[in-house]
N, C-alpha and C. Protein backbone atom coordinates (compact mmCIF):
# COMPACT_ATOMS: atom_id res chain seq x y z
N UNK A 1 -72.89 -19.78 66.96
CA UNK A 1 -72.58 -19.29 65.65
C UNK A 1 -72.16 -20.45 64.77
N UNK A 2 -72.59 -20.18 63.16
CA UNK A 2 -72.55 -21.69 62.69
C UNK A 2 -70.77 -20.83 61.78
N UNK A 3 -70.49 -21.58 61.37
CA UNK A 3 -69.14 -21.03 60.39
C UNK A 3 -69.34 -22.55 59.01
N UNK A 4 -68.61 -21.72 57.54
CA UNK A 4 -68.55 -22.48 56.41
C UNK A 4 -67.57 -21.94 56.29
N UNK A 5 -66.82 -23.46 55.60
CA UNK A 5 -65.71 -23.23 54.75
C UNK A 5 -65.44 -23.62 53.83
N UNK A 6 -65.09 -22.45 52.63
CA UNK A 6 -64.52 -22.92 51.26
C UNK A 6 -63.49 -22.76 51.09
N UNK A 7 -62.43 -23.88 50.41
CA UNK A 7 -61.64 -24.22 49.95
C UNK A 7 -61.41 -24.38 48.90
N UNK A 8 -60.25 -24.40 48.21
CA UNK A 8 -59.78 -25.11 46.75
C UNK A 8 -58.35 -25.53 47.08
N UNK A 9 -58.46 -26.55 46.54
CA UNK A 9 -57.19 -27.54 47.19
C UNK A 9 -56.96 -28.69 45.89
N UNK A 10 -55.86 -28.95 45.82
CA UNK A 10 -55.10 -30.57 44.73
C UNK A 10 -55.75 -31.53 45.15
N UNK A 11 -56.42 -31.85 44.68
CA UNK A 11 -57.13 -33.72 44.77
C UNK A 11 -56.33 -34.28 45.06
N UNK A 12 -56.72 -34.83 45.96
CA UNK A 12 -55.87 -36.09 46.39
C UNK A 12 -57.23 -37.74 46.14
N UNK A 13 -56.40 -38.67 46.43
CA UNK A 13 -56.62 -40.22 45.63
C UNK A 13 -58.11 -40.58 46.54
N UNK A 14 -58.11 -39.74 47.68
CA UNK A 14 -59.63 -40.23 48.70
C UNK A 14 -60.73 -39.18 48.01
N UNK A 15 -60.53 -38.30 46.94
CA UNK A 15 -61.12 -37.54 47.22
C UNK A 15 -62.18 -38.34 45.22
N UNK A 16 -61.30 -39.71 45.24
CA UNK A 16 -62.16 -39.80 43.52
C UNK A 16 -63.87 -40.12 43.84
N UNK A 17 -64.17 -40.47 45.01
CA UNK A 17 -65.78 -40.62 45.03
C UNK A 17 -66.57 -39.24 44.82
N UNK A 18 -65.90 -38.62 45.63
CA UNK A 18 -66.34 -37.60 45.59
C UNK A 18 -66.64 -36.41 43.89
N UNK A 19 -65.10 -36.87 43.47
CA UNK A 19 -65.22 -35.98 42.30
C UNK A 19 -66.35 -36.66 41.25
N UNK A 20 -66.19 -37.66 41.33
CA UNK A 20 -67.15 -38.87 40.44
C UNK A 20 -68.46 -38.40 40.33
N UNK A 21 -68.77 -37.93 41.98
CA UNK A 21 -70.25 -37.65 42.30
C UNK A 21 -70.32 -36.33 41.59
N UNK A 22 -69.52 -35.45 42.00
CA UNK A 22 -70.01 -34.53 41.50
C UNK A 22 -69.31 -34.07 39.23
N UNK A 23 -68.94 -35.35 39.18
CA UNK A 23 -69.06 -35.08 37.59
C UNK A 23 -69.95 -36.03 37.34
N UNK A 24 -71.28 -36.76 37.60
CA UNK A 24 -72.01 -37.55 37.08
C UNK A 24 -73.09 -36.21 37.03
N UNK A 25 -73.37 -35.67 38.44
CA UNK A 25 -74.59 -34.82 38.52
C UNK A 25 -74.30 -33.48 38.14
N UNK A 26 -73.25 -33.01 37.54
CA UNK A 26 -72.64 -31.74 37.03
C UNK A 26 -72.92 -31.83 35.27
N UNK A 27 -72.51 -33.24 34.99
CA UNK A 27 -72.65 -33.62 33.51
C UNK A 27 -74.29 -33.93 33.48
N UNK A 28 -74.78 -34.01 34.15
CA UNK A 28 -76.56 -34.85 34.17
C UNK A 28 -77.29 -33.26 33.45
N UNK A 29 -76.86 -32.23 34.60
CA UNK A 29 -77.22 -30.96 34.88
C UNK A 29 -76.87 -30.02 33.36
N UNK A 30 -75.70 -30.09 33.24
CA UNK A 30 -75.06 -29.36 31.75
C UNK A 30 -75.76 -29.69 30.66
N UNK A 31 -75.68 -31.29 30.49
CA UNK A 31 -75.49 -31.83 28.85
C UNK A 31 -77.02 -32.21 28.74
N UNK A 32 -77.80 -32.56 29.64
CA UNK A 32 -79.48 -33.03 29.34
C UNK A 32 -79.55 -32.65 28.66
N UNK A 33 -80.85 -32.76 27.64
CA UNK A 33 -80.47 -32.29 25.86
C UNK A 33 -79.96 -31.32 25.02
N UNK A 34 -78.54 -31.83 25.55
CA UNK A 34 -77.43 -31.40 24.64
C UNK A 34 -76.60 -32.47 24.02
N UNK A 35 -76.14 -33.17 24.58
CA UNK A 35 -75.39 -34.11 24.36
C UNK A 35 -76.26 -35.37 23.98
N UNK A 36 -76.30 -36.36 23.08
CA UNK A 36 -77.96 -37.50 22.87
C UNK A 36 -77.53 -38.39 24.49
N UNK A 37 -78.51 -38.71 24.74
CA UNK A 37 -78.68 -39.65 25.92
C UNK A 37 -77.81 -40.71 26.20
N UNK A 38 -77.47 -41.53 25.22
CA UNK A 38 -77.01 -42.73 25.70
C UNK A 38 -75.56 -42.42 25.26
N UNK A 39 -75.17 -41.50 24.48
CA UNK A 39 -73.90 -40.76 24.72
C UNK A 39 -73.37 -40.30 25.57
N UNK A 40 -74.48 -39.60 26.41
CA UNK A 40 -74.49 -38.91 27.55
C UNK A 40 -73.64 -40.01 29.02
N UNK A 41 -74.91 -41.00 28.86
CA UNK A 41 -74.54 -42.14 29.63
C UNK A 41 -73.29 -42.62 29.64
N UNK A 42 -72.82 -42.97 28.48
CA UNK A 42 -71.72 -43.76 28.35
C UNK A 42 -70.33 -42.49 28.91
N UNK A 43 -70.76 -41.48 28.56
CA UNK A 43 -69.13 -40.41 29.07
C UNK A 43 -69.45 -40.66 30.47
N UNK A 44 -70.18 -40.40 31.40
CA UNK A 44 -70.34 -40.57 32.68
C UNK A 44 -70.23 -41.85 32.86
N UNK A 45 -70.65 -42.83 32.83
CA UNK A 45 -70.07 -44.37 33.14
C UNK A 45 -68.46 -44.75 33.08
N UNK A 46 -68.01 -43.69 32.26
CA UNK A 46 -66.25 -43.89 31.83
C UNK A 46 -65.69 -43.30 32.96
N UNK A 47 -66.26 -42.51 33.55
CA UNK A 47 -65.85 -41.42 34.34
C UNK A 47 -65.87 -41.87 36.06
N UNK A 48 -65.98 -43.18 36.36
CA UNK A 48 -66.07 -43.41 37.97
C UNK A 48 -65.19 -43.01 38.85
N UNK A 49 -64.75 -43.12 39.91
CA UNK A 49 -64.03 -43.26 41.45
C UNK A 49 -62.89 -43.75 40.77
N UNK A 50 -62.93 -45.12 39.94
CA UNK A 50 -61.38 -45.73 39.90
C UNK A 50 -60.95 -44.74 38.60
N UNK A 51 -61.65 -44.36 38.08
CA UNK A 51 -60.74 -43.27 36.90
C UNK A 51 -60.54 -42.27 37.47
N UNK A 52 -61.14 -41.53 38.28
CA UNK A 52 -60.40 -40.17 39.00
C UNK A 52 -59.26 -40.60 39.68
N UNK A 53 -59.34 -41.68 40.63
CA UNK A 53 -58.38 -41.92 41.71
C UNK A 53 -56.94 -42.27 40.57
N UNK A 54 -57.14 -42.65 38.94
CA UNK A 54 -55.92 -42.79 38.77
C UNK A 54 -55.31 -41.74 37.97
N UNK A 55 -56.61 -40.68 37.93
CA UNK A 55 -55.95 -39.48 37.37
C UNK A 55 -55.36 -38.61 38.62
N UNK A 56 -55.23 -38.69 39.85
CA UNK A 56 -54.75 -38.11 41.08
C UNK A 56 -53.69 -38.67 41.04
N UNK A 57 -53.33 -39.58 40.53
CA UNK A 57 -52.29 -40.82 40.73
C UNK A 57 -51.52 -40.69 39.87
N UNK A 58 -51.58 -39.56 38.58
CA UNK A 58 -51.05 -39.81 37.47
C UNK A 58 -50.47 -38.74 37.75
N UNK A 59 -51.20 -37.72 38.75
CA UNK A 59 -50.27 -36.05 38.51
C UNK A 59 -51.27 -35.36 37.33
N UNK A 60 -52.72 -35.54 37.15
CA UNK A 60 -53.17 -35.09 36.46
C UNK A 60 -53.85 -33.78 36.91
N UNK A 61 -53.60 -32.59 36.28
CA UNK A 61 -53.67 -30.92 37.47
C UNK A 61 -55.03 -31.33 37.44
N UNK A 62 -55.43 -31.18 38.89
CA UNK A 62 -56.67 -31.41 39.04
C UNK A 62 -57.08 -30.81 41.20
N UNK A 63 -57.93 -29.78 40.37
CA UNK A 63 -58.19 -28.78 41.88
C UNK A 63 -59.79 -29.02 42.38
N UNK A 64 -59.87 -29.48 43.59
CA UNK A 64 -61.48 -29.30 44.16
C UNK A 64 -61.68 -28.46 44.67
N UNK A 65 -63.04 -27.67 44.79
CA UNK A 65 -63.28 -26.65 45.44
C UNK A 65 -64.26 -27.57 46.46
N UNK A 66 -64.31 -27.41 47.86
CA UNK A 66 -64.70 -27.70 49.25
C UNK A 66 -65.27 -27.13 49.73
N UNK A 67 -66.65 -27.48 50.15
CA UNK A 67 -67.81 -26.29 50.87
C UNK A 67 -67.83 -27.25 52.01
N UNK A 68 -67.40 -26.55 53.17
CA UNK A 68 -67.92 -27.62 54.52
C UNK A 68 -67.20 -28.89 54.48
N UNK A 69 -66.30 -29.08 54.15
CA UNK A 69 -65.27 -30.24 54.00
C UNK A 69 -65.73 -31.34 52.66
N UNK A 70 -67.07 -31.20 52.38
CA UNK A 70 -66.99 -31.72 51.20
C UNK A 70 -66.59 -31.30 49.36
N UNK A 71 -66.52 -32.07 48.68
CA UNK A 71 -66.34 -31.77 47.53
C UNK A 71 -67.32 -31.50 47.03
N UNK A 72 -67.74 -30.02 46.28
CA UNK A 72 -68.58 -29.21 45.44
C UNK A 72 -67.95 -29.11 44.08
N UNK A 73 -66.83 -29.42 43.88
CA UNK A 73 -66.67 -29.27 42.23
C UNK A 73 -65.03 -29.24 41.95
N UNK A 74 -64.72 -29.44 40.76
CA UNK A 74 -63.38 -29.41 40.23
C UNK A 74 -62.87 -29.03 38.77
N UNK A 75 -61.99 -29.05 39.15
CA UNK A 75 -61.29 -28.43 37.48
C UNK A 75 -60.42 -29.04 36.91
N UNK A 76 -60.00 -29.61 35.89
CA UNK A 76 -58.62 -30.15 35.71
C UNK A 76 -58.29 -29.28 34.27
N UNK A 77 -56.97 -29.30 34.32
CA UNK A 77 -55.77 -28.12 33.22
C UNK A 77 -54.65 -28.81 33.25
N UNK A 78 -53.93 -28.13 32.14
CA UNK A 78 -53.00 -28.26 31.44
C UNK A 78 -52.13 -27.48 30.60
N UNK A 79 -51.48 -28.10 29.65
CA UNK A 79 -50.80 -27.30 28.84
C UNK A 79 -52.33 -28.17 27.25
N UNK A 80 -52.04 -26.34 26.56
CA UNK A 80 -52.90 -26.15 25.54
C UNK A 80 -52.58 -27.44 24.78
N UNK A 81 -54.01 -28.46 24.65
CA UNK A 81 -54.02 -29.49 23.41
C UNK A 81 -54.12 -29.00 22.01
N UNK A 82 -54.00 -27.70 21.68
CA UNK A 82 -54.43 -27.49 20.25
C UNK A 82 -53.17 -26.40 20.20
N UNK A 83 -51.76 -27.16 19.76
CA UNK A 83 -50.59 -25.87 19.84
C UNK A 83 -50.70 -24.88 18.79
N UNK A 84 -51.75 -25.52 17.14
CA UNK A 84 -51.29 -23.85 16.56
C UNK A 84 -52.22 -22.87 16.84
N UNK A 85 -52.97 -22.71 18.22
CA UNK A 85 -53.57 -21.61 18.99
C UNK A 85 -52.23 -21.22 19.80
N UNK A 86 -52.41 -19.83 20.07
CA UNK A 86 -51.55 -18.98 20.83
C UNK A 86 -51.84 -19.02 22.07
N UNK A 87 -52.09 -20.13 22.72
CA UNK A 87 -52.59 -20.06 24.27
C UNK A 87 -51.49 -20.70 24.73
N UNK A 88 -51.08 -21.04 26.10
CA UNK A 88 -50.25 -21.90 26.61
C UNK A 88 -51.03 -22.61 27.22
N UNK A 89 -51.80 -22.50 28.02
CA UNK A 89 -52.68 -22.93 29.14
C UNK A 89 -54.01 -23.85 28.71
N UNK A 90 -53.93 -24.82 29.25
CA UNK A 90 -55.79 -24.94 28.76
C UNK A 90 -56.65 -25.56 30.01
N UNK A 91 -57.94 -25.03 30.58
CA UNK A 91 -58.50 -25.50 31.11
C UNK A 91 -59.39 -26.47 31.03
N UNK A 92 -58.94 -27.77 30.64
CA UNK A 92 -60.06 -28.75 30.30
C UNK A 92 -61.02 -29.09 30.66
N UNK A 93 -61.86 -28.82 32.27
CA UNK A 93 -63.34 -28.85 32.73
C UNK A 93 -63.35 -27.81 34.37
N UNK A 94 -64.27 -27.73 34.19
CA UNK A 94 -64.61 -27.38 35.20
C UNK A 94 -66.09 -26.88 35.70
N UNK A 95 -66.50 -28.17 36.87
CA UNK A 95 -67.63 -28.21 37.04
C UNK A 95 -67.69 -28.31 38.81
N UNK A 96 -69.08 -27.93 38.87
CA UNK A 96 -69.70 -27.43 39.96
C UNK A 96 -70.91 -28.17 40.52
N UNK A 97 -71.42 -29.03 41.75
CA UNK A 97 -72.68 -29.35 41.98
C UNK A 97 -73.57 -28.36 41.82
N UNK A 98 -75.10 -28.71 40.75
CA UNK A 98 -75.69 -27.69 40.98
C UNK A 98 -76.39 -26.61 41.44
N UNK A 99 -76.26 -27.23 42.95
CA UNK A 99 -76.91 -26.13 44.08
C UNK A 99 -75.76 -25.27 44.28
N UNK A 100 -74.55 -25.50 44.04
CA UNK A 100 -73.41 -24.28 44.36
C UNK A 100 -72.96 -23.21 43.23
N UNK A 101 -73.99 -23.28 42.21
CA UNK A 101 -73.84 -22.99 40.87
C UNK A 101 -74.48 -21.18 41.38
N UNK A 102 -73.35 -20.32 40.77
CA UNK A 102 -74.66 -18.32 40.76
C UNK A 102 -73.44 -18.00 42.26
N UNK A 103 -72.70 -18.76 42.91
CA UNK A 103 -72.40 -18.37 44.20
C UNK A 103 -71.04 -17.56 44.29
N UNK A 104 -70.43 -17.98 43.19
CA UNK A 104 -69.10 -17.36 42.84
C UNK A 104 -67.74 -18.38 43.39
N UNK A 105 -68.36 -19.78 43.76
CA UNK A 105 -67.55 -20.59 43.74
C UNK A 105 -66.65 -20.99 42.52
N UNK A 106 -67.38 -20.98 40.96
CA UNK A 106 -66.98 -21.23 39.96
C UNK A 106 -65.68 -20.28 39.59
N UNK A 107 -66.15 -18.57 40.22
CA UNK A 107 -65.08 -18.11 39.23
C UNK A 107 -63.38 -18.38 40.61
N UNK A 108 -63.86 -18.81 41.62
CA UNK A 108 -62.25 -18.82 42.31
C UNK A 108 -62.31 -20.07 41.95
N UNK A 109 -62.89 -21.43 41.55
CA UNK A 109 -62.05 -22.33 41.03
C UNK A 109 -61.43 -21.94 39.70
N UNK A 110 -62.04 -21.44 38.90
CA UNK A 110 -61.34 -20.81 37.40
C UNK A 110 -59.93 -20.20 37.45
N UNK A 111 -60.57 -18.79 38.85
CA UNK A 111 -58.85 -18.33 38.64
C UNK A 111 -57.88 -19.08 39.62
N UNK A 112 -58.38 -19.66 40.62
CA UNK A 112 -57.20 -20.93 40.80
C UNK A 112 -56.61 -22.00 39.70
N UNK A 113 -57.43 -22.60 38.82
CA UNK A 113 -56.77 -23.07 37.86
C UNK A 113 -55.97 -22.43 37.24
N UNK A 114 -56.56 -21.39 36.87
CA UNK A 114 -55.22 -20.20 35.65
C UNK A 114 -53.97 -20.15 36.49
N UNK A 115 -54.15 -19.79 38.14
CA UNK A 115 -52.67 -19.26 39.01
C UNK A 115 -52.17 -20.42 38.41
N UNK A 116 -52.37 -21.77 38.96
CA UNK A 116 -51.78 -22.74 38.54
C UNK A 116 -51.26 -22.97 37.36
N UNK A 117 -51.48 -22.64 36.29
CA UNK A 117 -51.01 -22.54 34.99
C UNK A 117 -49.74 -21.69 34.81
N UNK A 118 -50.30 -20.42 35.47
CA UNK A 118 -49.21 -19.43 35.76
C UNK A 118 -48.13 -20.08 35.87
N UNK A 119 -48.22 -20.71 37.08
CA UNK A 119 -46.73 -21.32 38.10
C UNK A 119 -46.28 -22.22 36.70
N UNK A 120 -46.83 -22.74 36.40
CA UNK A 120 -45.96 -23.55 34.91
C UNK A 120 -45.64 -23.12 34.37
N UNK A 121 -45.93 -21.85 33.70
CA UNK A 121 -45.62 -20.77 32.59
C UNK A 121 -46.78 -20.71 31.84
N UNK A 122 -47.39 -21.37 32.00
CA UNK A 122 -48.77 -20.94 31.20
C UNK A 122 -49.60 -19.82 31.31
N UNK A 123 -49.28 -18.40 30.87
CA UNK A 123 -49.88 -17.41 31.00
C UNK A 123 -50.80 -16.97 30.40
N UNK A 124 -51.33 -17.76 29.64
CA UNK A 124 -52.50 -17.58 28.72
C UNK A 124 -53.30 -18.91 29.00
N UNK A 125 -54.35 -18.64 28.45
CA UNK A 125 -55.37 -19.58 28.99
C UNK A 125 -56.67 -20.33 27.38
N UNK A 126 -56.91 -21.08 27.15
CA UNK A 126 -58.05 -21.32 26.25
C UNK A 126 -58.63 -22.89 27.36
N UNK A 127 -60.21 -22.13 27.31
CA UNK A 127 -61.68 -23.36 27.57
C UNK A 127 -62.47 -23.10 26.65
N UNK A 128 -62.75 -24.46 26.13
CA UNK A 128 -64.09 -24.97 25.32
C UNK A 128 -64.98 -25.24 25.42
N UNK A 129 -66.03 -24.79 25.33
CA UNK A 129 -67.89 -24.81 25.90
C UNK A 129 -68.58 -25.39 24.59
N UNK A 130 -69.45 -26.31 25.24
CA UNK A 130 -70.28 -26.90 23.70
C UNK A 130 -71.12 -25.10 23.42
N UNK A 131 -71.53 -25.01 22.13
CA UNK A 131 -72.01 -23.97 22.16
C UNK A 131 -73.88 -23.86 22.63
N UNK A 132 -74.17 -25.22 22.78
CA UNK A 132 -75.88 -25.24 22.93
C UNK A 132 -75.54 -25.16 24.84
N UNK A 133 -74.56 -25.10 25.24
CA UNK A 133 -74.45 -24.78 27.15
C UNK A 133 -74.15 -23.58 27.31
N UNK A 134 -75.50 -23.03 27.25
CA UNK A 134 -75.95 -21.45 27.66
C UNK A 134 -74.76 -21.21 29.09
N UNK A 135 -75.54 -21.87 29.77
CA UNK A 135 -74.70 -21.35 31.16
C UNK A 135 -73.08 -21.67 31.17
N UNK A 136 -72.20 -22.57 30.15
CA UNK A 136 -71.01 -22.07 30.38
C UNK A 136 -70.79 -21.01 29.66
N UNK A 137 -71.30 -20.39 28.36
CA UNK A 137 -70.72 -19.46 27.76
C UNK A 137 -71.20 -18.35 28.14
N UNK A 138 -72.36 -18.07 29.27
CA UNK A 138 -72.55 -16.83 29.99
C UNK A 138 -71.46 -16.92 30.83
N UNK A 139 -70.94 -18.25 31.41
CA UNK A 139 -69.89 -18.16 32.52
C UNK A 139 -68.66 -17.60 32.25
N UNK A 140 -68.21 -18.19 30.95
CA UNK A 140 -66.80 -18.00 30.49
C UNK A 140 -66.84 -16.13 29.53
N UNK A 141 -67.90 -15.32 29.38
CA UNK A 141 -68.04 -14.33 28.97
C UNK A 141 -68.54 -13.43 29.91
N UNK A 142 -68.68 -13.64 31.14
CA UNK A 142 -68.59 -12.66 32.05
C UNK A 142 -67.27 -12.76 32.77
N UNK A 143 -66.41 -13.68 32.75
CA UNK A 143 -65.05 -13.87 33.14
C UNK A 143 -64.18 -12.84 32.21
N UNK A 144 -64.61 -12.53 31.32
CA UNK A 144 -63.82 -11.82 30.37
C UNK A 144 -62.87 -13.00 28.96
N UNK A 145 -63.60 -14.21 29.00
CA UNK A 145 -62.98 -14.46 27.68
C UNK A 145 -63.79 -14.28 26.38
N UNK A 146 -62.65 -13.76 25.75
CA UNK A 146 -63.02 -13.92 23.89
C UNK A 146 -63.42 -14.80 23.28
N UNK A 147 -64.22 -14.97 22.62
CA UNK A 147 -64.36 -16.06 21.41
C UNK A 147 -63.05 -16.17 20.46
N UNK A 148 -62.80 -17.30 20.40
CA UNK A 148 -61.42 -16.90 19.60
C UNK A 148 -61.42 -18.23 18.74
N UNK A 149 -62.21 -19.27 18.75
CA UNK A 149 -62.19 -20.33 17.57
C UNK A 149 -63.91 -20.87 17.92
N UNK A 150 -64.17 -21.43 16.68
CA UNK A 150 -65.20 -22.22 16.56
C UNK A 150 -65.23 -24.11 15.98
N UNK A 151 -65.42 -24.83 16.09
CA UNK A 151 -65.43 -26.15 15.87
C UNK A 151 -66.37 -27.19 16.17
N UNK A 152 -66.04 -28.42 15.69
CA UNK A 152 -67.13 -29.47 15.39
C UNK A 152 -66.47 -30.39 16.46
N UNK A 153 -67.65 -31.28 17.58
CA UNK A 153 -67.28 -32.28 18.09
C UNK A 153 -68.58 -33.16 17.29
N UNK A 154 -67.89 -35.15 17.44
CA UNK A 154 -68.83 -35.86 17.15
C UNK A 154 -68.77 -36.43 18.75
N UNK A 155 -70.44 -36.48 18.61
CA UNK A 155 -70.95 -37.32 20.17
C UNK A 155 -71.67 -38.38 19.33
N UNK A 156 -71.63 -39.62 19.53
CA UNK A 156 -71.98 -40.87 18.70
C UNK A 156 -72.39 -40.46 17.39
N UNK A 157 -73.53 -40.02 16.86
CA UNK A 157 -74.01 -40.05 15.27
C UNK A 157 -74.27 -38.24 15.42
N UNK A 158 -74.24 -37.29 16.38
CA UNK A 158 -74.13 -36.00 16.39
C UNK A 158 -72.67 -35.22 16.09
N UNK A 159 -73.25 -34.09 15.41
CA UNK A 159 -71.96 -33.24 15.64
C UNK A 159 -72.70 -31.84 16.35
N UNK A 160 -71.80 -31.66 17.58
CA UNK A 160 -72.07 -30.42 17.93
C UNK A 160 -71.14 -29.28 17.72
N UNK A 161 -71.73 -28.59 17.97
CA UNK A 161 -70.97 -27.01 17.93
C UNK A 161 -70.04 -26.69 19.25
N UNK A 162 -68.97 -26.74 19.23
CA UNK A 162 -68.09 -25.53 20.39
C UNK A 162 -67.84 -24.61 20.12
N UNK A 163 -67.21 -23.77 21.67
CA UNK A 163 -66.71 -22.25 21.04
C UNK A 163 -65.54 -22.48 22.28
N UNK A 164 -63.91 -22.23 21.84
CA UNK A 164 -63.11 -21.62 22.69
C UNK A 164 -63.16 -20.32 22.67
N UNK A 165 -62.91 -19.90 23.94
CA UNK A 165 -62.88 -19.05 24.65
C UNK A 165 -61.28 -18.73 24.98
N UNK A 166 -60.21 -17.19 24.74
CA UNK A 166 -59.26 -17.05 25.24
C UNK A 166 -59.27 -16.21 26.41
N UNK A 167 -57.92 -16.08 27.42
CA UNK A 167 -57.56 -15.37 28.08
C UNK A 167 -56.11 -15.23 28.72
N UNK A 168 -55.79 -13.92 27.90
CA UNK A 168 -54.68 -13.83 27.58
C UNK A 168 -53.83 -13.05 29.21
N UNK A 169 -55.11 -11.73 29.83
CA UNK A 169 -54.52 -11.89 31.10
C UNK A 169 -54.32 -12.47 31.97
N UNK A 170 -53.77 -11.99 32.85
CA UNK A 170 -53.41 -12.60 34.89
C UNK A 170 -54.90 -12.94 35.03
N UNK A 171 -55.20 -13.97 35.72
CA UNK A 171 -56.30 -14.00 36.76
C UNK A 171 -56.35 -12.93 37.86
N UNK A 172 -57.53 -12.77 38.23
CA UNK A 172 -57.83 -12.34 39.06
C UNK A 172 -57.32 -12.81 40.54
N UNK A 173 -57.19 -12.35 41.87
CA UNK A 173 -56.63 -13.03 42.51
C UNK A 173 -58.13 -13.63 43.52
């Protein structure tokens, strides 16, 4: 008999190759023409092994989800960057390799991030999806969040469209 195991667990400092890998080919997968190319490039080049390992290092909330002892994806949160929204919580990414993508790994890393928020006091929640990434805003609207703001990012000489998303209940357990 074969057995798998998934996990979601706190990053720890061995685990920045891993997250690296899977935010180069998570961001490759999302942003392909969405984000312009060499924009594209340059956020993922910022993003290596030695920048995760010193965001583990910093205490930066940051959860992997583990298929088979490896790393399949992560999330990192906080307290809300945009205070005159009524959220406490904010989930700043959360991504998935794309073969583990449809499996329902995404939504227990989601509501593990929120518990975690919880435990801080953060009982409310806001994530931001570019709005041309179909598949996060099917993700984050079958989770049950609202549209609750709209806004402009610049990516080198682009401006794109976002949409936050609130959620004001408990996670799911």
């Amino acid at each position: 008999m074969v057995t798998t195991a998934f996990s979601i667990r706190h990053a720890r400092p061995d685990d920045a190759e891993a997250i690296a890998r899977v935010h180069d080919l998570s961001w490759r997968d999302a942003y392909r023409g969405v984000i312009p190319g060499r924009e594209l490039e340059r956020m993922i080049a910022r993003r290596g092994p030695r920048w995760w390992r010193s965001a583990v290092l910093k205490g930066t909330g940051l959860l992997v989800a583990a298929f088979d002892g490896g790393v399949v994806g992560y999330a990192t949160y906080g307290r809300n960057r945009v205070p005159s929204m009524p959220y406490s919580g904010e989930i700043f990414e959360i991504y998935l390799l794309p073969e583990y993508q449809g499996l329902g790994f995404g939504r227990r890393l989601f509501n593990a991030a929120r518990r975690e928020l919880m435990e801080h006091s953060c009982l409310s929640t806001i994530v931001w999806a570019l709005a041309d990434n179909d598949k996060a805003i099917a993700f984050y609207r079958r989770l049950g969040g609202l549209t609750v703001r709209r806004a402009e990012e610049r990516f080198g000489d682009n401006m794109l469209s976002r949409v936050a998303f609130g959620f004001a209940s408990a996670p799911v357990r």
